[in-house]
PDB file of N, CA and C in Angstrom:
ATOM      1  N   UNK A   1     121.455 278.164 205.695  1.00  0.00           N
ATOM      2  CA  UNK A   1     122.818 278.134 206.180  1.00  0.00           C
ATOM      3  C   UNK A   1     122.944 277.207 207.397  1.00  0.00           C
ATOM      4  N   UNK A   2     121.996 277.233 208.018  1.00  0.00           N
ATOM      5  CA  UNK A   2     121.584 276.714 209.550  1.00  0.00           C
ATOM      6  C   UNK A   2     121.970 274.834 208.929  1.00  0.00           C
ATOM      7  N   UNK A   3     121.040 274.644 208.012  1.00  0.00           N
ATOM      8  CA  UNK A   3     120.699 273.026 207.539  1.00  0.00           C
ATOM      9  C   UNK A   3     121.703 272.811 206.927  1.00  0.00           C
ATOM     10  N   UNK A   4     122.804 273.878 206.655  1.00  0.00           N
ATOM     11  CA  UNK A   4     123.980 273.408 205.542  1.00  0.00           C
ATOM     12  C   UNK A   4     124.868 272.822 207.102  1.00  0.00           C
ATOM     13  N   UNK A   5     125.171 273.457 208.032  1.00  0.00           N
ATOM     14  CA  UNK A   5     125.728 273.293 209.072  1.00  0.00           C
ATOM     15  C   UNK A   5     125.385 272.055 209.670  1.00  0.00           C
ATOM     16  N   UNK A   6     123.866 271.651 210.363  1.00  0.00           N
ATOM     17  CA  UNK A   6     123.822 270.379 210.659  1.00  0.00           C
ATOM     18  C   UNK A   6     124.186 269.438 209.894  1.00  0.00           C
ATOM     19  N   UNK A   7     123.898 269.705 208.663  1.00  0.00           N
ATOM     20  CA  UNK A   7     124.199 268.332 207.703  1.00  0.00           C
ATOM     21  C   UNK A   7     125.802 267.900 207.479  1.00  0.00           C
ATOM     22  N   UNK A   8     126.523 268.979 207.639  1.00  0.00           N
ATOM     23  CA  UNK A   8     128.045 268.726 207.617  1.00  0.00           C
ATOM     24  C   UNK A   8     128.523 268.310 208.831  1.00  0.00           C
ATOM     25  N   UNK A   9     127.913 268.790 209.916  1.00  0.00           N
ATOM     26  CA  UNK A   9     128.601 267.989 211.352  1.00  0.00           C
ATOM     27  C   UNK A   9     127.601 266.785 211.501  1.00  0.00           C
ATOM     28  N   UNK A  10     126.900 266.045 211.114  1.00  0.00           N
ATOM     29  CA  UNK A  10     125.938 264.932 210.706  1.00  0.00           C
ATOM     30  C   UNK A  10     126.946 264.219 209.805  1.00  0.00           C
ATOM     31  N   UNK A  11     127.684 264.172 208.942  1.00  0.00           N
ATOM     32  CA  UNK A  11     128.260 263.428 207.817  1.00  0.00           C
ATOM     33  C   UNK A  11     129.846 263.461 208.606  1.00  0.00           C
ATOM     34  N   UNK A  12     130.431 264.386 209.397  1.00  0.00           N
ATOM     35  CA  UNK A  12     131.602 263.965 210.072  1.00  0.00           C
ATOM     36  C   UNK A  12     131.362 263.374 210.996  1.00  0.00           C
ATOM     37  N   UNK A  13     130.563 263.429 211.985  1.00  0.00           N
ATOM     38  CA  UNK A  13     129.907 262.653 213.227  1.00  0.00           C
ATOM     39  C   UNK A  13     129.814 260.931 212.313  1.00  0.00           C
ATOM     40  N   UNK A  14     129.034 260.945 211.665  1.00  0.00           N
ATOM     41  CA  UNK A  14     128.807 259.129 211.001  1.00  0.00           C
ATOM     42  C   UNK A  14     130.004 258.720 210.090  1.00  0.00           C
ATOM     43  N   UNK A  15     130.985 259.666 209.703  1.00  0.00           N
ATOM     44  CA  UNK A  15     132.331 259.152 209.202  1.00  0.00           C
ATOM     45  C   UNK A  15     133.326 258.971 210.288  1.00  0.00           C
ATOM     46  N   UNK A  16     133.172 259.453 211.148  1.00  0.00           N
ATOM     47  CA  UNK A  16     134.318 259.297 212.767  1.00  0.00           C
ATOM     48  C   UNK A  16     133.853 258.014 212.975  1.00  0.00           C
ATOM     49  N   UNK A  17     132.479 257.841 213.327  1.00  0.00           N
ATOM     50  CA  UNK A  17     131.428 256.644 214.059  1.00  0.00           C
ATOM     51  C   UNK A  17     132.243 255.692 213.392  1.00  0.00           C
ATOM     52  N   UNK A  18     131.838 255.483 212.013  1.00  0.00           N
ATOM     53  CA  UNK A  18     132.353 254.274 211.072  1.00  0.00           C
ATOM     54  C   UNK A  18     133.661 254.018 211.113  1.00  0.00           C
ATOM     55  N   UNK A  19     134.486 254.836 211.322  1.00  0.00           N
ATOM     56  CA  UNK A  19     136.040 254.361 211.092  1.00  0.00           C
ATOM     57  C   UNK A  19     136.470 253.643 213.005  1.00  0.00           C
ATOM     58  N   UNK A  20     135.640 253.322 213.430  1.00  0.00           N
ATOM     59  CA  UNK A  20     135.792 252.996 214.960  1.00  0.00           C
ATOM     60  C   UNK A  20     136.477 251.604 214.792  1.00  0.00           C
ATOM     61  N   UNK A  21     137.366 250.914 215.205  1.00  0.00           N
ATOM     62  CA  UNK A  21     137.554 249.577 215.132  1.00  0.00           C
ATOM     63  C   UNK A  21     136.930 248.504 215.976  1.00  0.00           C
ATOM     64  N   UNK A  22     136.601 247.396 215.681  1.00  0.00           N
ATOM     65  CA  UNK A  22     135.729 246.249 216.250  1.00  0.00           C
ATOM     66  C   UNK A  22     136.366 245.525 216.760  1.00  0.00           C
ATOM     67  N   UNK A  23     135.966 244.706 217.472  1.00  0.00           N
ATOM     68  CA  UNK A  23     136.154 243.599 217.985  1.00  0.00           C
ATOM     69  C   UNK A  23     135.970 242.254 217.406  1.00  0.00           C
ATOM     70  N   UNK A  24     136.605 241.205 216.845  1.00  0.00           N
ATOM     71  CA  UNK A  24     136.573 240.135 216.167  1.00  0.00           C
ATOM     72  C   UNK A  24     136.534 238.684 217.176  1.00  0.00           C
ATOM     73  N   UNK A  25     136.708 237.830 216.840  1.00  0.00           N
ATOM     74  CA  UNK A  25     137.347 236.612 217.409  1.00  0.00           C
ATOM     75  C   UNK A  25     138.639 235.874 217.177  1.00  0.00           C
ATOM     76  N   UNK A  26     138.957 235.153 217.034  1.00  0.00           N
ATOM     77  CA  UNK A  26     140.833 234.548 216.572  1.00  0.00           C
ATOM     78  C   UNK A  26     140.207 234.386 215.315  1.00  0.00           C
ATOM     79  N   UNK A  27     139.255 232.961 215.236  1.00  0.00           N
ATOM     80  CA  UNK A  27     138.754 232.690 214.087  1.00  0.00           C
ATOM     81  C   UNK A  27     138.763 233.837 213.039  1.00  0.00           C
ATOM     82  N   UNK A  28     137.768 235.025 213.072  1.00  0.00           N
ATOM     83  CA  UNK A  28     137.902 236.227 211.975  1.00  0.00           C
ATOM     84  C   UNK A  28     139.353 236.651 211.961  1.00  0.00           C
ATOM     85  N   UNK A  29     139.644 236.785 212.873  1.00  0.00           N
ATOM     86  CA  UNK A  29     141.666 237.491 212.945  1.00  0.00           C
ATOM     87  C   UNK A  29     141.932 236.750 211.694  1.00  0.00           C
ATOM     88  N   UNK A  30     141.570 235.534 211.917  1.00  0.00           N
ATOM     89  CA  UNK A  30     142.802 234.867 210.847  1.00  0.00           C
ATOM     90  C   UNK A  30     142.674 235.140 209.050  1.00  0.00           C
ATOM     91  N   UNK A  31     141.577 235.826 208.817  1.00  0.00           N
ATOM     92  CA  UNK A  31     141.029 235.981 207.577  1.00  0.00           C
ATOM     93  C   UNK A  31     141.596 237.394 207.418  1.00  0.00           C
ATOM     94  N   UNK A  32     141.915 238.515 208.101  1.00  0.00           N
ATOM     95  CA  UNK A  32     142.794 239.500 208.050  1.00  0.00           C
ATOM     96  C   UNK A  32     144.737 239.675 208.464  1.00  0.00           C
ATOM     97  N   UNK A  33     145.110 240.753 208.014  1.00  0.00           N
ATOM     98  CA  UNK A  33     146.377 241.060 208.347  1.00  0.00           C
ATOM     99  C   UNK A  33     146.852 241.875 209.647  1.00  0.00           C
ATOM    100  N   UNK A  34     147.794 241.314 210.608  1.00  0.00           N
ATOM    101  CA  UNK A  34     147.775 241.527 211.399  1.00  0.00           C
ATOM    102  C   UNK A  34     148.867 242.644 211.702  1.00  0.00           C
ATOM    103  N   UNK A  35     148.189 244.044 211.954  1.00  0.00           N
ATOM    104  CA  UNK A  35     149.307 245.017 212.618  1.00  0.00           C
ATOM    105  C   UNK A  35     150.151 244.845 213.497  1.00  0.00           C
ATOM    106  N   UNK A  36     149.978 244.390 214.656  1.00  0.00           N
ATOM    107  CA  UNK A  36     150.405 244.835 215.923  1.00  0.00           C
ATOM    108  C   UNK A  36     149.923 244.343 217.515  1.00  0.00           C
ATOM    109  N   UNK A  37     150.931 244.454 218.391  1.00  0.00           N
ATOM    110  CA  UNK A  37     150.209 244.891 219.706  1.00  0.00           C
ATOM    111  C   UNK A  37     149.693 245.898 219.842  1.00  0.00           C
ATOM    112  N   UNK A  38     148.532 246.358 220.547  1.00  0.00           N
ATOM    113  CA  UNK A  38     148.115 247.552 221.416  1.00  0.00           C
ATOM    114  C   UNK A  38     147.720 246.979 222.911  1.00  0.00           C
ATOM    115  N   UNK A  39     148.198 247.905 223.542  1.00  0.00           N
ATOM    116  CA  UNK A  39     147.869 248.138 225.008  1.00  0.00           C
ATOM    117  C   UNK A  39     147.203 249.076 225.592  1.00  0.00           C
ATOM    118  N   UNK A  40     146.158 249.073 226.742  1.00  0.00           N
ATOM    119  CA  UNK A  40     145.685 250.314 227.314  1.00  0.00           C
ATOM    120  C   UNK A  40     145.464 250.087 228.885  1.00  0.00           C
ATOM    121  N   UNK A  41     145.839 250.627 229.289  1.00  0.00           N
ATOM    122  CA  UNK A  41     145.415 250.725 230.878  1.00  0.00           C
ATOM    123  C   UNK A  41     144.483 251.615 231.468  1.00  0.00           C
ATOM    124  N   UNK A  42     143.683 251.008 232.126  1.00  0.00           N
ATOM    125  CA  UNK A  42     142.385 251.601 232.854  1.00  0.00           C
ATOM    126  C   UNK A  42     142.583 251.733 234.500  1.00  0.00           C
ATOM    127  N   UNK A  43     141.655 252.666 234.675  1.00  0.00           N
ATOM    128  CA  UNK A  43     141.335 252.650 236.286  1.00  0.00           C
ATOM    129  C   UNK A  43     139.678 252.061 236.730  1.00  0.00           C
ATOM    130  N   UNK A  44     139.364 251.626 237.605  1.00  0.00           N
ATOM    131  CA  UNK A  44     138.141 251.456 237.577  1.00  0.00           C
ATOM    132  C   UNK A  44     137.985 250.195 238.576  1.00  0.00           C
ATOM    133  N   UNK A  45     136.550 249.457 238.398  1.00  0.00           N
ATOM    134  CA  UNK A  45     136.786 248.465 239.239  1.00  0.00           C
ATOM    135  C   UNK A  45     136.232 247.261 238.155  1.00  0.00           C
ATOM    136  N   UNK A  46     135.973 246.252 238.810  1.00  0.00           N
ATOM    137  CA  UNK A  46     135.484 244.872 237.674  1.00  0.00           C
ATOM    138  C   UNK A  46     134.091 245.347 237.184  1.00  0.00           C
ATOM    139  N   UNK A  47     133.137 246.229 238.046  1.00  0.00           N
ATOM    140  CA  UNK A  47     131.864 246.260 237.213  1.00  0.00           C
ATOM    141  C   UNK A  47     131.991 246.690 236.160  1.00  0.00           C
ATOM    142  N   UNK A  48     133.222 247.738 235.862  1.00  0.00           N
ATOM    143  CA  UNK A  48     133.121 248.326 234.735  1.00  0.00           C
ATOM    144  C   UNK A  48     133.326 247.848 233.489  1.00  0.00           C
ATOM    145  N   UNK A  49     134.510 246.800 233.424  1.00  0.00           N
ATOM    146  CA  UNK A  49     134.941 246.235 232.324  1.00  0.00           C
ATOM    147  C   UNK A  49     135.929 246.654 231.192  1.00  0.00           C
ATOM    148  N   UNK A  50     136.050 246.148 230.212  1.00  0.00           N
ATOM    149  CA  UNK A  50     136.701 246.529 229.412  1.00  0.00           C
ATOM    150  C   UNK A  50     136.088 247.637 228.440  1.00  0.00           C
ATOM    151  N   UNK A  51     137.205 248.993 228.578  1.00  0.00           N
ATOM    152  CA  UNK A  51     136.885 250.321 227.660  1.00  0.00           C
ATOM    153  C   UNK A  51     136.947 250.023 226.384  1.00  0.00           C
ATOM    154  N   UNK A  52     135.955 249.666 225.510  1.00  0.00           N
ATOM    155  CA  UNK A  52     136.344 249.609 224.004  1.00  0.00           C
ATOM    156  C   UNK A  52     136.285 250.496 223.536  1.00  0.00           C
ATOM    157  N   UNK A  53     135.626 251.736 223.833  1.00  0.00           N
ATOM    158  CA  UNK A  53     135.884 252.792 222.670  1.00  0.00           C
ATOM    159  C   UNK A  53     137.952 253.050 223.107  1.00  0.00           C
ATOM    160  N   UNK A  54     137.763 253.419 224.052  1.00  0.00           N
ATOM    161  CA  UNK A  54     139.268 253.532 224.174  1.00  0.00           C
ATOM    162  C   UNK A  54     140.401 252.442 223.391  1.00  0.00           C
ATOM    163  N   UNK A  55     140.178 251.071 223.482  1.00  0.00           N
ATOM    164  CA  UNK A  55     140.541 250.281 222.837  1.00  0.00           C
ATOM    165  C   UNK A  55     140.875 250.423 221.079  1.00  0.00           C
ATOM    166  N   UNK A  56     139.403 250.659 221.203  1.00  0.00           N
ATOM    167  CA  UNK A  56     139.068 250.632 219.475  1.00  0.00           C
ATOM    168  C   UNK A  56     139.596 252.244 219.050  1.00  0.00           C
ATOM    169  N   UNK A  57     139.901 253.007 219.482  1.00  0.00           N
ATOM    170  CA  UNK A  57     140.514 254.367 219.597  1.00  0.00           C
ATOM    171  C   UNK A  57     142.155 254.073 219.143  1.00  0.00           C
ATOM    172  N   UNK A  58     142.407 253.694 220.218  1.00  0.00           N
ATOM    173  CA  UNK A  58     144.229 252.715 220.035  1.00  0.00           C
ATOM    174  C   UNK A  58     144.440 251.864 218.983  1.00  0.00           C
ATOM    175  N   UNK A  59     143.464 251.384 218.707  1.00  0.00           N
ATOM    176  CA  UNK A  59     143.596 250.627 217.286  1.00  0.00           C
ATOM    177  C   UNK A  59     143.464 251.173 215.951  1.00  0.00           C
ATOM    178  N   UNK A  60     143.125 252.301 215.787  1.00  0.00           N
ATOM    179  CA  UNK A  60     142.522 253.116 214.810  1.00  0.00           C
ATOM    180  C   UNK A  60     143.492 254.145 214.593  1.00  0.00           C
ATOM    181  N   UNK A  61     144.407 254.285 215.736  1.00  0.00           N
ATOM    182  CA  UNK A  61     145.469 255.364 215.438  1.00  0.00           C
ATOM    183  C   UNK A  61     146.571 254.098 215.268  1.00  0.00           C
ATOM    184  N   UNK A  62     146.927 253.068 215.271  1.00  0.00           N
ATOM    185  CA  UNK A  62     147.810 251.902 214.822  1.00  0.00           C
ATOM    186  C   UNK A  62     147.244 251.559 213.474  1.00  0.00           C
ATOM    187  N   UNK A  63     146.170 252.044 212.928  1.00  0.00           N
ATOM    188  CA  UNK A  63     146.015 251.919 211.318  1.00  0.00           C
ATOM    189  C   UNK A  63     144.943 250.858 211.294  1.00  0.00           C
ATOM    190  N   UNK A  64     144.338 249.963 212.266  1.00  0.00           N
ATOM    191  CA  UNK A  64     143.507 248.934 212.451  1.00  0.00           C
ATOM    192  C   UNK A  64     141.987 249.193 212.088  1.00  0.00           C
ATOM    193  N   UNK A  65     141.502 248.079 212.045  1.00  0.00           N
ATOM    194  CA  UNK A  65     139.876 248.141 211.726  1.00  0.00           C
ATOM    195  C   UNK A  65     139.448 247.406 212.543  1.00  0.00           C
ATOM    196  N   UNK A  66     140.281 246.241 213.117  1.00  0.00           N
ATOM    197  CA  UNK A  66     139.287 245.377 213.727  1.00  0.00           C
ATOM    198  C   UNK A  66     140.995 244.789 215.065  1.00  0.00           C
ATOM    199  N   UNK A  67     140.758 244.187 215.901  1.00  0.00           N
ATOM    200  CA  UNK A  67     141.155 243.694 217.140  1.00  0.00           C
ATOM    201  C   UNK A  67     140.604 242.915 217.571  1.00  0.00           C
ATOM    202  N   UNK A  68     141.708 242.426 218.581  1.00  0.00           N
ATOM    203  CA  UNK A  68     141.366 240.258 219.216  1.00  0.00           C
ATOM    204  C   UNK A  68     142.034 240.857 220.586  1.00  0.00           C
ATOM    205  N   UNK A  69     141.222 240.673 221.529  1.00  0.00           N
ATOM    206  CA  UNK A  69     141.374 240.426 222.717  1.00  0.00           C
ATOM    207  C   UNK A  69     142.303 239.627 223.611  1.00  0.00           C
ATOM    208  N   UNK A  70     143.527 239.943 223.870  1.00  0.00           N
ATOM    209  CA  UNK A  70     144.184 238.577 223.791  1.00  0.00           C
ATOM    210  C   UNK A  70     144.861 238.546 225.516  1.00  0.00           C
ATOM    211  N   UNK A  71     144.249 239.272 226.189  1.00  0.00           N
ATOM    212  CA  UNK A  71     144.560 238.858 228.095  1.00  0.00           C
ATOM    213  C   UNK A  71     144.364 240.631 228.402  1.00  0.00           C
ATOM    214  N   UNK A  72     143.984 240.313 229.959  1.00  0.00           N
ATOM    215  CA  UNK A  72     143.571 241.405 230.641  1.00  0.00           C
ATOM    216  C   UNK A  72     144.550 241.186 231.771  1.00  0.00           C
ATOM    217  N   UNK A  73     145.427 241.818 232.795  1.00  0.00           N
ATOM    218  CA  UNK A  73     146.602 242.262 233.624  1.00  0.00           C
ATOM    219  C   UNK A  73     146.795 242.853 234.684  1.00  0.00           C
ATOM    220  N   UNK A  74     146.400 242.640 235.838  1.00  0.00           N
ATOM    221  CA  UNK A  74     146.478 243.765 236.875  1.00  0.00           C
ATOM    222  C   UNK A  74     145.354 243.542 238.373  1.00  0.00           C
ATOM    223  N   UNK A  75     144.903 244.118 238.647  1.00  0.00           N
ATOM    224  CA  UNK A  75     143.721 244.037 239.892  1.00  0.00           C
ATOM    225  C   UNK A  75     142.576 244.680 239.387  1.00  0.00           C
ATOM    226  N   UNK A  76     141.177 244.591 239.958  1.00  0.00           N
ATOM    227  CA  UNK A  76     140.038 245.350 239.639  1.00  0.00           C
ATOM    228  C   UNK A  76     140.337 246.624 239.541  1.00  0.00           C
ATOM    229  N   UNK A  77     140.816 247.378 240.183  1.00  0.00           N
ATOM    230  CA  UNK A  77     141.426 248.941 240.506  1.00  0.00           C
ATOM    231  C   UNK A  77     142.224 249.468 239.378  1.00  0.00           C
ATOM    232  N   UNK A  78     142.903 248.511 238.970  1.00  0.00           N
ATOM    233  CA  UNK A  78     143.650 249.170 237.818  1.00  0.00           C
ATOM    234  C   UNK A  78     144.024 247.833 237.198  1.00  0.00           C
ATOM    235  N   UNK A  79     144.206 247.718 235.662  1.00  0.00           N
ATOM    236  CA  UNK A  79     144.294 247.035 234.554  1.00  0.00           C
ATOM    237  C   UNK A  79     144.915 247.129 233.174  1.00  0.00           C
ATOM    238  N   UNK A  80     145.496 246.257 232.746  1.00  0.00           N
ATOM    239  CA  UNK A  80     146.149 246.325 231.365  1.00  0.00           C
ATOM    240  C   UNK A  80     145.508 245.593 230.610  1.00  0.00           C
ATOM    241  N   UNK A  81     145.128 246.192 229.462  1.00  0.00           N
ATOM    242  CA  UNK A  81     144.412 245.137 228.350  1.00  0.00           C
ATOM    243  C   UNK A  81     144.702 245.365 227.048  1.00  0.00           C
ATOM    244  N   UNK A  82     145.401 243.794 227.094  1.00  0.00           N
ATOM    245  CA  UNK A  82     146.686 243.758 225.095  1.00  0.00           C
ATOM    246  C   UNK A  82     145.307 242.993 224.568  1.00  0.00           C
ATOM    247  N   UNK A  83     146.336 243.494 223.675  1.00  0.00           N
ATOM    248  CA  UNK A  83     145.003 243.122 222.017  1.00  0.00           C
ATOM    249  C   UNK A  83     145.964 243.290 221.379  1.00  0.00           C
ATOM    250  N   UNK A  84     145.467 242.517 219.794  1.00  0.00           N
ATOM    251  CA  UNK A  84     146.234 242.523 218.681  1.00  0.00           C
ATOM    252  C   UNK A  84     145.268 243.217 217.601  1.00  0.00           C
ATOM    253  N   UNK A  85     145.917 244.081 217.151  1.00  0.00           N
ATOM    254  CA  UNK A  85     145.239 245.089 215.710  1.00  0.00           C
ATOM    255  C   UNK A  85     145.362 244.525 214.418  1.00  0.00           C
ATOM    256  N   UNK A  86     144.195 244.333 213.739  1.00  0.00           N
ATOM    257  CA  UNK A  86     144.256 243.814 212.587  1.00  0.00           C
ATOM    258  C   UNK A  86     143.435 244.780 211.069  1.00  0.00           C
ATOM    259  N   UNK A  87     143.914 244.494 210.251  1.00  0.00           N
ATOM    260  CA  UNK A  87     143.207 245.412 209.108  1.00  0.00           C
ATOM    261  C   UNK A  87     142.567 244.895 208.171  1.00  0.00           C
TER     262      UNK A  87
END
């Protein structure tokens, strides 16, 4: 019962993982269809960088698989970062 349990939260854990959306370049963009803007705003400072799971999170509830990076907005402290969602 124990091994029936890991193995089912093992197979939702690597089906969540997989449906994560990526990061592309323009070049790949252009070989897909393009959803949308997404936006996300962060707190933090420059070491940290850009949140992609959060990103790729926002894109995945806009129906996306993959996203293009397209400008970052604001001061180290706080930030906006658009992207375009693609499928």
């Amino acid at each position: 019962m124990k091994a029936t349990k890991y193995l089912l939260a093992a197979l939702a854990f690597a089906s969540f993982s997989s449906m994560a959306a990526i990061e592309i370049t323009k070049e790949e963009a252009a070989k897909h269809t393009e959803i949308g803007p997404v936006t996300i705003s962060q707190d933090g400072d420059d070491t940290v960088g850009i949140d992609h799971t959060r990103l790729s999170k926002a894109v995945d509830e806009k129906g996306g698989k993959y996203y293009v990076i397209i400008g970052r907005e604001g001061k180290t402290t706080f930030e906006t970062i658009n992207a375009v969602a693609y499928k």
